[in-house]
N, C-alpha and C. Protein backbone atom coordinates (compact mmCIF):
# COMPACT_ATOMS: atom_id res chain seq x y z
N UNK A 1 0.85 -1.16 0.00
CA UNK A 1 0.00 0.00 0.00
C UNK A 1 0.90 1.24 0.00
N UNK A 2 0.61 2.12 -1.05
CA UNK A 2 1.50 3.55 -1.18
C UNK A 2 1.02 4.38 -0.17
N UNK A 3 1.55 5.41 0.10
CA UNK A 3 1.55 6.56 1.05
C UNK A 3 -0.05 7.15 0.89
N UNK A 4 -0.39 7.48 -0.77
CA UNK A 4 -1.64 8.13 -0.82
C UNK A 4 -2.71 6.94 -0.50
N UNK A 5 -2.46 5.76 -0.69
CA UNK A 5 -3.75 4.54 -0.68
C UNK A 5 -3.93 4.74 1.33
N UNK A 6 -2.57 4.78 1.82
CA UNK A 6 -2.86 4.22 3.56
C UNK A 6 -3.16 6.03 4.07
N UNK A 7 -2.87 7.13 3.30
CA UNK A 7 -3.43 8.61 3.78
C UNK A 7 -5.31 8.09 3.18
N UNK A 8 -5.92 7.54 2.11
CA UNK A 8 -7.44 7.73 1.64
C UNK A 8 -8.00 6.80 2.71
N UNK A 9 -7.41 5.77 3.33
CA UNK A 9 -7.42 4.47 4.41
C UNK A 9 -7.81 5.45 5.62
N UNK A 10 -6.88 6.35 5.84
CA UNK A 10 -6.80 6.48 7.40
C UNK A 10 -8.11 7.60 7.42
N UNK A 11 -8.15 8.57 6.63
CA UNK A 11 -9.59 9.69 6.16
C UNK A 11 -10.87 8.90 6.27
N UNK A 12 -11.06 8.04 5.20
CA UNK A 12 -12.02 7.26 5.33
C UNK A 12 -12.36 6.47 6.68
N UNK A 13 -11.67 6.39 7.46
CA UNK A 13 -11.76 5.59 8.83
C UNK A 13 -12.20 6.61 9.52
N UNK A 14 -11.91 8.11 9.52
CA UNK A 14 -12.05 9.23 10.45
C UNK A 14 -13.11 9.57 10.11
N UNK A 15 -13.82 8.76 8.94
CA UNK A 15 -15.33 10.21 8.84
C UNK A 15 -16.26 9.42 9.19
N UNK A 16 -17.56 9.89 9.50
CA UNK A 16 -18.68 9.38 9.86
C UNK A 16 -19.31 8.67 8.53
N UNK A 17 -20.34 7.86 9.04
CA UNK A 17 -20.41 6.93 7.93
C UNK A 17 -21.42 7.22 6.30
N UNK A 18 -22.01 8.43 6.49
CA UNK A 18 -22.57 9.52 5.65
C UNK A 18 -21.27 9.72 4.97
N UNK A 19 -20.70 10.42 5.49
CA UNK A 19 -19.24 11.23 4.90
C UNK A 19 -18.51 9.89 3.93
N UNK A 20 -18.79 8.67 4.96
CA UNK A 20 -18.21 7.50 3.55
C UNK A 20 -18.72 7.21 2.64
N UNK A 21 -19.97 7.00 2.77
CA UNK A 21 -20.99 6.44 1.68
C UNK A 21 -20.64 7.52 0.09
N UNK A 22 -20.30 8.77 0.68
CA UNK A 22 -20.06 10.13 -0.21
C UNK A 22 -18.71 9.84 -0.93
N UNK A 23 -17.66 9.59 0.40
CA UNK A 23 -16.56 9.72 -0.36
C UNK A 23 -15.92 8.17 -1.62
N UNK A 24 -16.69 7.20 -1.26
CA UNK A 24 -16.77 5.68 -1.97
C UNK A 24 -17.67 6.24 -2.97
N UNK A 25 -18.95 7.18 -3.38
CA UNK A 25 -19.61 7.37 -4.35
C UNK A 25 -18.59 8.20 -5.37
N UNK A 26 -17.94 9.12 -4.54
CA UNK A 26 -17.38 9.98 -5.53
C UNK A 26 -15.88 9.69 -6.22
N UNK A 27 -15.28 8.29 -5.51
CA UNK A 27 -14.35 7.37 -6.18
C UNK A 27 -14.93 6.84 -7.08
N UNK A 28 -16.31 6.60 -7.01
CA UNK A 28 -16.63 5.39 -8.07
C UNK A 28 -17.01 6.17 -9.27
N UNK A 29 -17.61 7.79 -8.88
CA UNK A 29 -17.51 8.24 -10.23
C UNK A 29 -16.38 8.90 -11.06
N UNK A 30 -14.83 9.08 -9.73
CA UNK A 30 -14.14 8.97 -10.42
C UNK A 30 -13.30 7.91 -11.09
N UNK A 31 -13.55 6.93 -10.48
CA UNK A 31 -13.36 5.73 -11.71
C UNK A 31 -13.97 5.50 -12.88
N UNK A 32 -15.37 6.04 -13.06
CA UNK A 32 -15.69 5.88 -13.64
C UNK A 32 -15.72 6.95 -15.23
N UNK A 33 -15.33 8.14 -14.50
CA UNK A 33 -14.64 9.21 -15.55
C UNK A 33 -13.34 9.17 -16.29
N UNK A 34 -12.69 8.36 -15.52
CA UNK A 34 -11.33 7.79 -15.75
C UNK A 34 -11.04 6.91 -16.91
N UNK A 35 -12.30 6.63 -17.31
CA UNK A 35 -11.94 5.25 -18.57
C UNK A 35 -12.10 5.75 -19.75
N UNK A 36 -11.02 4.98 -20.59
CA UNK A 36 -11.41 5.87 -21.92
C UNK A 36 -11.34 5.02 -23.04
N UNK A 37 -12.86 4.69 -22.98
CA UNK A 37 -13.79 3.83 -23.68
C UNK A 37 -14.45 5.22 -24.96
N UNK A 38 -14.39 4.88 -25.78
CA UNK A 38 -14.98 5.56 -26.83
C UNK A 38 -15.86 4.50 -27.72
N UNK A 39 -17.48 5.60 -27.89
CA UNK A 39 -18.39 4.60 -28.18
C UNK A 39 -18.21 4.90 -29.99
N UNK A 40 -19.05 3.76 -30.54
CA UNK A 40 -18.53 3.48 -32.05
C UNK A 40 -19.74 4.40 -32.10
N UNK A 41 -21.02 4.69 -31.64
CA UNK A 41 -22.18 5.46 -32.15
C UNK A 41 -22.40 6.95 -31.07
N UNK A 42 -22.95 7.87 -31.83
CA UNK A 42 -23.00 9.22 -31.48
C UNK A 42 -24.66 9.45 -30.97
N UNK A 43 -25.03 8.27 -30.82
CA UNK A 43 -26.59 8.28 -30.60
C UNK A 43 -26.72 7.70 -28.92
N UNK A 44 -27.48 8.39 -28.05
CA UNK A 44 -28.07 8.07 -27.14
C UNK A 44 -28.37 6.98 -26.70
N UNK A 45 -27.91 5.80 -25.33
CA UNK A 45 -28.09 4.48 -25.62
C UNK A 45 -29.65 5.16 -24.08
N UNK A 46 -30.99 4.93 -24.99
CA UNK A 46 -31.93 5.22 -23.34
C UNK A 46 -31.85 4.15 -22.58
N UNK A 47 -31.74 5.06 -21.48
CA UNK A 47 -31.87 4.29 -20.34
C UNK A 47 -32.97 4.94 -19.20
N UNK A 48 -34.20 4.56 -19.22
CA UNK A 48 -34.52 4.93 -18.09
C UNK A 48 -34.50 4.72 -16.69
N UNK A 49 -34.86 5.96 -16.05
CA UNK A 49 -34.25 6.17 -14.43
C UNK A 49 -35.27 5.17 -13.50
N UNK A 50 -34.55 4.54 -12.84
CA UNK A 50 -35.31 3.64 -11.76
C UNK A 50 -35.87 4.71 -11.00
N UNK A 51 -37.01 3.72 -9.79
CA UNK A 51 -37.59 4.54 -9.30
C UNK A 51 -36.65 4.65 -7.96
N UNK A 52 -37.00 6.05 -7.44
CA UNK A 52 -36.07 6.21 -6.23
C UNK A 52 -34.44 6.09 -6.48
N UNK A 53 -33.93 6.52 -7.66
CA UNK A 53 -32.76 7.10 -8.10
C UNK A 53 -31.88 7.89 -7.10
N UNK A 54 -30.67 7.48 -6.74
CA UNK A 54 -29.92 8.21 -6.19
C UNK A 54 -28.86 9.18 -7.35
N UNK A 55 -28.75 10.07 -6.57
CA UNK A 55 -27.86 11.26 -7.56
C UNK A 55 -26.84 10.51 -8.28
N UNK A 56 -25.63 9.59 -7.43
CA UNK A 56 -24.81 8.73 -7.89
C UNK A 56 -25.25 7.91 -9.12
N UNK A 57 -26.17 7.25 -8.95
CA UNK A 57 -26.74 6.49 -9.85
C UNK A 57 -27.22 7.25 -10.96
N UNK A 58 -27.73 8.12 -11.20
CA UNK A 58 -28.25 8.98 -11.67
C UNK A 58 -26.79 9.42 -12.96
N UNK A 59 -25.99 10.42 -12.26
CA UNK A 59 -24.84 9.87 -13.02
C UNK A 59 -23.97 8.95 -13.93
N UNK A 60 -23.91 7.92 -13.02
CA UNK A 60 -23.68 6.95 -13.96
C UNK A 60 -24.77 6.21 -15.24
N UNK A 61 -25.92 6.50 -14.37
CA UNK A 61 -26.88 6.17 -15.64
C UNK A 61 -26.93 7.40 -17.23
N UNK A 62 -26.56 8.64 -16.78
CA UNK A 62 -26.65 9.89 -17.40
C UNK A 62 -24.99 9.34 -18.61
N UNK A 63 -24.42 8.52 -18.12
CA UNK A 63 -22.78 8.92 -18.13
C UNK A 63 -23.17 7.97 -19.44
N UNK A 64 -23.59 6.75 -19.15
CA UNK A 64 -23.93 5.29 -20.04
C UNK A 64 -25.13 5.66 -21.05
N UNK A 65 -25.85 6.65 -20.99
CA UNK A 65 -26.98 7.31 -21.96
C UNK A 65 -26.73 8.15 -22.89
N UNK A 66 -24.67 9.01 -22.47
CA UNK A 66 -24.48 9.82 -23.11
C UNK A 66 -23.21 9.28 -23.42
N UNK A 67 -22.59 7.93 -23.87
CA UNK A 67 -21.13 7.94 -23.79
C UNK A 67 -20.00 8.42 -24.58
N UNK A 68 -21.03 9.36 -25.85
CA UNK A 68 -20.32 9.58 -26.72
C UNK A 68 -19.12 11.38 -25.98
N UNK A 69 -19.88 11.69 -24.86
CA UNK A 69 -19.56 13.12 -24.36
C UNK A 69 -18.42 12.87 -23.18
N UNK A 70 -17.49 13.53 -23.75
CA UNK A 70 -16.04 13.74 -22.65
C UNK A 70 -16.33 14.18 -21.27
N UNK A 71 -15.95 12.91 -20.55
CA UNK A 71 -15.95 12.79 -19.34
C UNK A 71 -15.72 14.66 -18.67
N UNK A 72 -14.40 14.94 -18.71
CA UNK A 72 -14.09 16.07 -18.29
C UNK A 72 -14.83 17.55 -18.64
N UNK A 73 -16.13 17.66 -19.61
CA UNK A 73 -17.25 18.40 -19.95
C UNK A 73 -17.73 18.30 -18.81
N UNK A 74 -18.58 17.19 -18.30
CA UNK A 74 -19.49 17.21 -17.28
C UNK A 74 -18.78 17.34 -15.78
N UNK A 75 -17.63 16.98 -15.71
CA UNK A 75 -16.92 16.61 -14.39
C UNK A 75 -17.46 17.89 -13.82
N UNK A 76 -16.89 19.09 -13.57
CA UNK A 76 -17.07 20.07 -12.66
C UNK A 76 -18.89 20.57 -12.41
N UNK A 77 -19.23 20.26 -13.44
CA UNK A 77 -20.75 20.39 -13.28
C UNK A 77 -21.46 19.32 -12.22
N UNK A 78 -20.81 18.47 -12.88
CA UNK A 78 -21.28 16.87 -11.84
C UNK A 78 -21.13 17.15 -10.30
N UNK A 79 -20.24 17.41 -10.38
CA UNK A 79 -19.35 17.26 -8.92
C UNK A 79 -19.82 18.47 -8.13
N UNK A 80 -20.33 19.52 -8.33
CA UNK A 80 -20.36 20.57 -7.86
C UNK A 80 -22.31 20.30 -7.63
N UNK A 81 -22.95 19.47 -8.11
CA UNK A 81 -24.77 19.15 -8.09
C UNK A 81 -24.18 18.22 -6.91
N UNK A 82 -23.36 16.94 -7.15
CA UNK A 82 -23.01 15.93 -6.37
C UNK A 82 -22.96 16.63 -4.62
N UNK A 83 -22.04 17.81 -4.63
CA UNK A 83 -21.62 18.18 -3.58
C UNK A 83 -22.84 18.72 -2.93
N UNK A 84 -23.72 20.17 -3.70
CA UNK A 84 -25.21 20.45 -3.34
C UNK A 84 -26.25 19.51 -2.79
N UNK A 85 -26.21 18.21 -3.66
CA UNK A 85 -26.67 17.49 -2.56
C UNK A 85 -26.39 16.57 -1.11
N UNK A 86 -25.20 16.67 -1.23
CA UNK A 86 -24.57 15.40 -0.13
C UNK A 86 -24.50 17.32 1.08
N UNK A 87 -23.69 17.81 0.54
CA UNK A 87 -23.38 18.54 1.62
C UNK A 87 -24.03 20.30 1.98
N UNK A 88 -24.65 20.21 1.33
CA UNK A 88 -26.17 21.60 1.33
C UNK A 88 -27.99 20.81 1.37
N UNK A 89 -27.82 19.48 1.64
CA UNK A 89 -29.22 18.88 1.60
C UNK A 89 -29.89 19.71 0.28
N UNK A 90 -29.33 19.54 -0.92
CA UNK A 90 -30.46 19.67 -1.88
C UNK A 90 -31.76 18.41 -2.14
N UNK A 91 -32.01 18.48 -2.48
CA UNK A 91 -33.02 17.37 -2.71
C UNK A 91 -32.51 16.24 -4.27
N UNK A 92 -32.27 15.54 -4.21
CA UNK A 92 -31.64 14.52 -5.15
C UNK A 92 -33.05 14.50 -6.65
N UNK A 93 -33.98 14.95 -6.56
CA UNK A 93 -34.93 14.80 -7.48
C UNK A 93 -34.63 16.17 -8.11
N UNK A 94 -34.34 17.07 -7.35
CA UNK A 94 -34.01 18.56 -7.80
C UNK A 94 -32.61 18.27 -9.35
N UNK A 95 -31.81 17.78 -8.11
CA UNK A 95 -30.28 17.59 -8.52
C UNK A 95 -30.50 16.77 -10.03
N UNK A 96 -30.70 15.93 -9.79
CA UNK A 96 -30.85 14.55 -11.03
C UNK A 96 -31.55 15.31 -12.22
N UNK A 97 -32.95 15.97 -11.76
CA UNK A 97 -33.23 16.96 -12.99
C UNK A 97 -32.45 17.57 -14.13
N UNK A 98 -31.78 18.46 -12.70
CA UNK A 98 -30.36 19.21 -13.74
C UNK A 98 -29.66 18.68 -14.11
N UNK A 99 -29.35 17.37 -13.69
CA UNK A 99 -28.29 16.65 -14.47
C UNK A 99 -28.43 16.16 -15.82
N UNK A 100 -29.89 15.79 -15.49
CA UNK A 100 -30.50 15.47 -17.21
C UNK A 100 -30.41 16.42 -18.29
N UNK A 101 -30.57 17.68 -17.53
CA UNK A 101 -30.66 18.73 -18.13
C UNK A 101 -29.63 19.15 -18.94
N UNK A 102 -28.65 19.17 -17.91
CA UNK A 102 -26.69 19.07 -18.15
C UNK A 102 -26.51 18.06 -19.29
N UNK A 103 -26.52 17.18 -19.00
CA UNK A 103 -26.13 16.59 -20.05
C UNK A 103 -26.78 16.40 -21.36
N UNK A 104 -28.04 16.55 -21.98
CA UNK A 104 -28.60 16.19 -22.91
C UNK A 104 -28.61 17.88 -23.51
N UNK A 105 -27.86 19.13 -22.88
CA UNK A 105 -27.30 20.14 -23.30
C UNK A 105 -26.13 20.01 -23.83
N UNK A 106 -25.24 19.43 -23.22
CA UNK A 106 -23.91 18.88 -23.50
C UNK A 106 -24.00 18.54 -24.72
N UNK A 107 -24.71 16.99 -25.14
CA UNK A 107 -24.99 16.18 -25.72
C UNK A 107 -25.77 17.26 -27.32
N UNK A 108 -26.49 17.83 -26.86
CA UNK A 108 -27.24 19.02 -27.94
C UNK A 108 -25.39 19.62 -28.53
N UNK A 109 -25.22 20.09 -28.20
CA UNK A 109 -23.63 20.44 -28.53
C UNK A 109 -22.54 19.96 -29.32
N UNK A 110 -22.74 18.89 -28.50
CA UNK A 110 -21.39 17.27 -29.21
C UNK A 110 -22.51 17.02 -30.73
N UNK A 111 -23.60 17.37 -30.71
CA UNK A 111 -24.45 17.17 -32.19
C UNK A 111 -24.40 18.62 -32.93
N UNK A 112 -24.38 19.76 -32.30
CA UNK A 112 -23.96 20.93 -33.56
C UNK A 112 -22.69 21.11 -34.05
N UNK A 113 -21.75 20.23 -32.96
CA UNK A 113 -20.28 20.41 -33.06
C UNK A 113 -19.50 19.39 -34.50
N UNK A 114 -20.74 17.97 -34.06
CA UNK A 114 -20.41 16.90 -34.86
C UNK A 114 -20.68 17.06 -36.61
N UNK A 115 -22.08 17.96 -36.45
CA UNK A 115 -22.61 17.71 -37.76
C UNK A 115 -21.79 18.28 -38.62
N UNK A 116 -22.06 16.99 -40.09
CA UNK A 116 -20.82 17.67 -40.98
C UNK A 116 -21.39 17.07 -42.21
């Protein structure tokens, strides 16, 4: 184990168990921003939202609906709704909205940008 793996070890042990559930969500979406998978089609794979959707999920479902759009577009947008709700009690139905919103704007974009 490297220095930064036994410093994310010892944090994660110090926070309350809210504060983990957050900080394991927001590894997993940065793992999941991290990959660089490029899709062969520029078209929307739908996916609709389960019921009782968490923001996390929500994300990753948004991420797999839109895979043709660069991770690092949405990152600061993501992360900054992510944070509104974990740590300002927004309401996750609020949040997820805009995310849809976010991205299928994005996505409107990556299609005026693409067309040729």
């Amino acid at each position: 184990m490297n220095r930064n793996e036994r410093r994310l070890l010892s944090i994660f042990r110090e926070i309350p168990d809210e504060q983990q559930s957050f900080l394991l969500a927001f590894a997993e979406f940065l793992q999941t921003r991290s990959r660089v998978e490029r899709p062969v089609s520029s078209e929307p794979v739908l996916i609709p939202a389960p019921e009782n959707e968490t923001v996390v999920k929500a994300i990753k479902r948004l991420s797999a609906t839109y895979p043709m759009l660069d991770r690092s577009l949405v990152f600061n947008d993501t992360s900054s709704l992510m944070m509104q709700h974990v740590a300002q009690g927004r309401p996750a139905v609020e949040v997820i909205a805009e995310l849809e919103a976010l991205f299928r704007r994005l996505y409107d974009d990556f299609v005026q940008e693409n067309r040729g």
